[in-house]
C-alpha atoms as a PDB file:
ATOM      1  CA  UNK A   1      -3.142  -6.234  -3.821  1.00  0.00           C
ATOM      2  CA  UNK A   2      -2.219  -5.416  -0.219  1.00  0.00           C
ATOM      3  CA  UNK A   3      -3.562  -2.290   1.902  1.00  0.00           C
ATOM      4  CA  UNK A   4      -1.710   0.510   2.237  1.00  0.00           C
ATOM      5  CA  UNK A   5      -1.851   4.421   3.590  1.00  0.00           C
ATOM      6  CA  UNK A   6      -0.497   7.076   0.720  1.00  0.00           C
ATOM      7  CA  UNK A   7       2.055   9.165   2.415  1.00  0.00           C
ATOM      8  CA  UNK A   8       2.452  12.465   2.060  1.00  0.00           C
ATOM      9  CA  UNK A   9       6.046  12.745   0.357  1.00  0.00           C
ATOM     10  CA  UNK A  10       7.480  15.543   2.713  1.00  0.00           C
ATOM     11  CA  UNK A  11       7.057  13.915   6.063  1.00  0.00           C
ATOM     12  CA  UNK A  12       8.333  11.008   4.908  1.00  0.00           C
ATOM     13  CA  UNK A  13      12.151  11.702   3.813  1.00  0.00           C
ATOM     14  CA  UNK A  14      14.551   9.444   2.190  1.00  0.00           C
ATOM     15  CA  UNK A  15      13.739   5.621   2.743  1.00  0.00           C
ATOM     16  CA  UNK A  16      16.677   3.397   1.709  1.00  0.00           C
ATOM     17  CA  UNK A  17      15.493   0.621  -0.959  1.00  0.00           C
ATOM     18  CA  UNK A  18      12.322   2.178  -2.114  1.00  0.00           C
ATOM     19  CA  UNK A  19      11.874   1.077  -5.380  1.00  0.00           C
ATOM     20  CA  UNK A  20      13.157   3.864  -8.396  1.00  0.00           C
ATOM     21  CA  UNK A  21       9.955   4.892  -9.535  1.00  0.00           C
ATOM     22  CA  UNK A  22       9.499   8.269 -11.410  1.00  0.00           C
ATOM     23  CA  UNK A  23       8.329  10.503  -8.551  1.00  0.00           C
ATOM     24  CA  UNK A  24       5.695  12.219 -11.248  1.00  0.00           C
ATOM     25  CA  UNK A  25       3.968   8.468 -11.859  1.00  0.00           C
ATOM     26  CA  UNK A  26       4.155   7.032  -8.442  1.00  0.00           C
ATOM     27  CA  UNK A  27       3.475   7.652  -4.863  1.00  0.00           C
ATOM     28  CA  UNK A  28       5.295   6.783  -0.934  1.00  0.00           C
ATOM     29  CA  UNK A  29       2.837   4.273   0.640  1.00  0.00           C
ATOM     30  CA  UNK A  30       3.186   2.414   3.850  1.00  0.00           C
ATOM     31  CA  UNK A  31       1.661  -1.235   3.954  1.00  0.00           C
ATOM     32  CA  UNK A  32      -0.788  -2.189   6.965  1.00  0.00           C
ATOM     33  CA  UNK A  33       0.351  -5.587   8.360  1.00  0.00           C
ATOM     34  CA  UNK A  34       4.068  -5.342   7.433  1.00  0.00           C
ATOM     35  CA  UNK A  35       4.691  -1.375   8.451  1.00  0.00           C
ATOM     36  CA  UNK A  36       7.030  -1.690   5.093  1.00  0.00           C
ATOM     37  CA  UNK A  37       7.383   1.363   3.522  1.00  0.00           C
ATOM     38  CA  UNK A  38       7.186   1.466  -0.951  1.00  0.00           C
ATOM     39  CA  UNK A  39       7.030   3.457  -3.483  1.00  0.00           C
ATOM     40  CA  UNK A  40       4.220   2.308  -5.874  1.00  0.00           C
ATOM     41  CA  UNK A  41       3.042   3.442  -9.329  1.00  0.00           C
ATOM     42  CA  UNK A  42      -0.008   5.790  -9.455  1.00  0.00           C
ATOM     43  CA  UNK A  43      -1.339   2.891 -11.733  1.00  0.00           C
ATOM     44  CA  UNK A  44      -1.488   0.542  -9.057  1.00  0.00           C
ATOM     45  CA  UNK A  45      -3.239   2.796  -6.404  1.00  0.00           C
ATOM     46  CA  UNK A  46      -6.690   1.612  -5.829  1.00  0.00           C
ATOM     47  CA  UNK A  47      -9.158   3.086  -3.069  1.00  0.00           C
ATOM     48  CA  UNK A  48      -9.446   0.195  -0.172  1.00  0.00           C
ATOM     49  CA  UNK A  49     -13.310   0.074  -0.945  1.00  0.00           C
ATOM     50  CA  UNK A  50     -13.011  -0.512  -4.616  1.00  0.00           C
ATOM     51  CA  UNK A  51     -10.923  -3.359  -3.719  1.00  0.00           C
ATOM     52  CA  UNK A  52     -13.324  -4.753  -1.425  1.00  0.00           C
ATOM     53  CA  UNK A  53     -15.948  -4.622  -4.249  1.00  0.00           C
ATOM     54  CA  UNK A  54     -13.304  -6.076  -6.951  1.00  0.00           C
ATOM     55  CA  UNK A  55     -12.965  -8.651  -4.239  1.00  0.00           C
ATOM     56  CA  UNK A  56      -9.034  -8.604  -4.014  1.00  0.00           C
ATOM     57  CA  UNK A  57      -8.711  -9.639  -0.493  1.00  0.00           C
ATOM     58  CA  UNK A  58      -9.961 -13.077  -1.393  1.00  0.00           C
ATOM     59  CA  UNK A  59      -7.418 -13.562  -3.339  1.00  0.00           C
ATOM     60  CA  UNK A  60      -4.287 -13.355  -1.174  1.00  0.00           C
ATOM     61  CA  UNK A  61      -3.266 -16.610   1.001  1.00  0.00           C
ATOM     62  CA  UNK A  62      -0.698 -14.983   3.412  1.00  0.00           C
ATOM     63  CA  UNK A  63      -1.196 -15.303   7.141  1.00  0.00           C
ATOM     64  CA  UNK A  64      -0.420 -11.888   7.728  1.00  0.00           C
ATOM     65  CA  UNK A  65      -3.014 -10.185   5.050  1.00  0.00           C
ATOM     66  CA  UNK A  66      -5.881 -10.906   7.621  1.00  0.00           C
ATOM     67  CA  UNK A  67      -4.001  -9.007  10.085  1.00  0.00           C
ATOM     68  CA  UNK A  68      -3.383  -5.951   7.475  1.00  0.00           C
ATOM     69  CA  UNK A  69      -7.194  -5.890   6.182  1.00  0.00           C
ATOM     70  CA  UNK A  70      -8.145  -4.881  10.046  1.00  0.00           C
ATOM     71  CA  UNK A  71      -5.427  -2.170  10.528  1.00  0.00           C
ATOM     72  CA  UNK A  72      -6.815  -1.224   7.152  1.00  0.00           C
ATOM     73  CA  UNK A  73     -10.175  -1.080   8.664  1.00  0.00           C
ATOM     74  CA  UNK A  74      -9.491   1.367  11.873  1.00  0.00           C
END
């Protein structure tokens, strides 16, 4: 799991290489750390605090996730 800010899907606009997701089942999200921009399945989308509790930010090794976890955090 990495964090990441839902976007609002009219703002945002055509982003080439998003991943072909329904639009009904998925959402535009934009990753803290990386700025990368996604489009995820609804399925996948889990509030930052529950995945504190579920303690997924243990789990990932990248350099860069400590960076995204306090842009997350502002």
């Amino acid at each position: 799991m990495w964090p990441a800010i839902v976007l609002d899907e009219s703002p945002v606009g055509v982003h080439k290489g998003l991943n072909k997701i329904s639009v009904e089942k998925s959402v535009k999200v934009q990753f803290f750390g990386t700025h990368d921009f996604a489009r995820v399945k609804t399925t996948q989308v889990i509030s930052f605090l529950r995945g504190l509790l579920s303690s997924f930010h243990l789990k990932c090794k990248k350099s860069n996730f400590v960076q995204s976890l306090e842009e997350a955090k502002m």
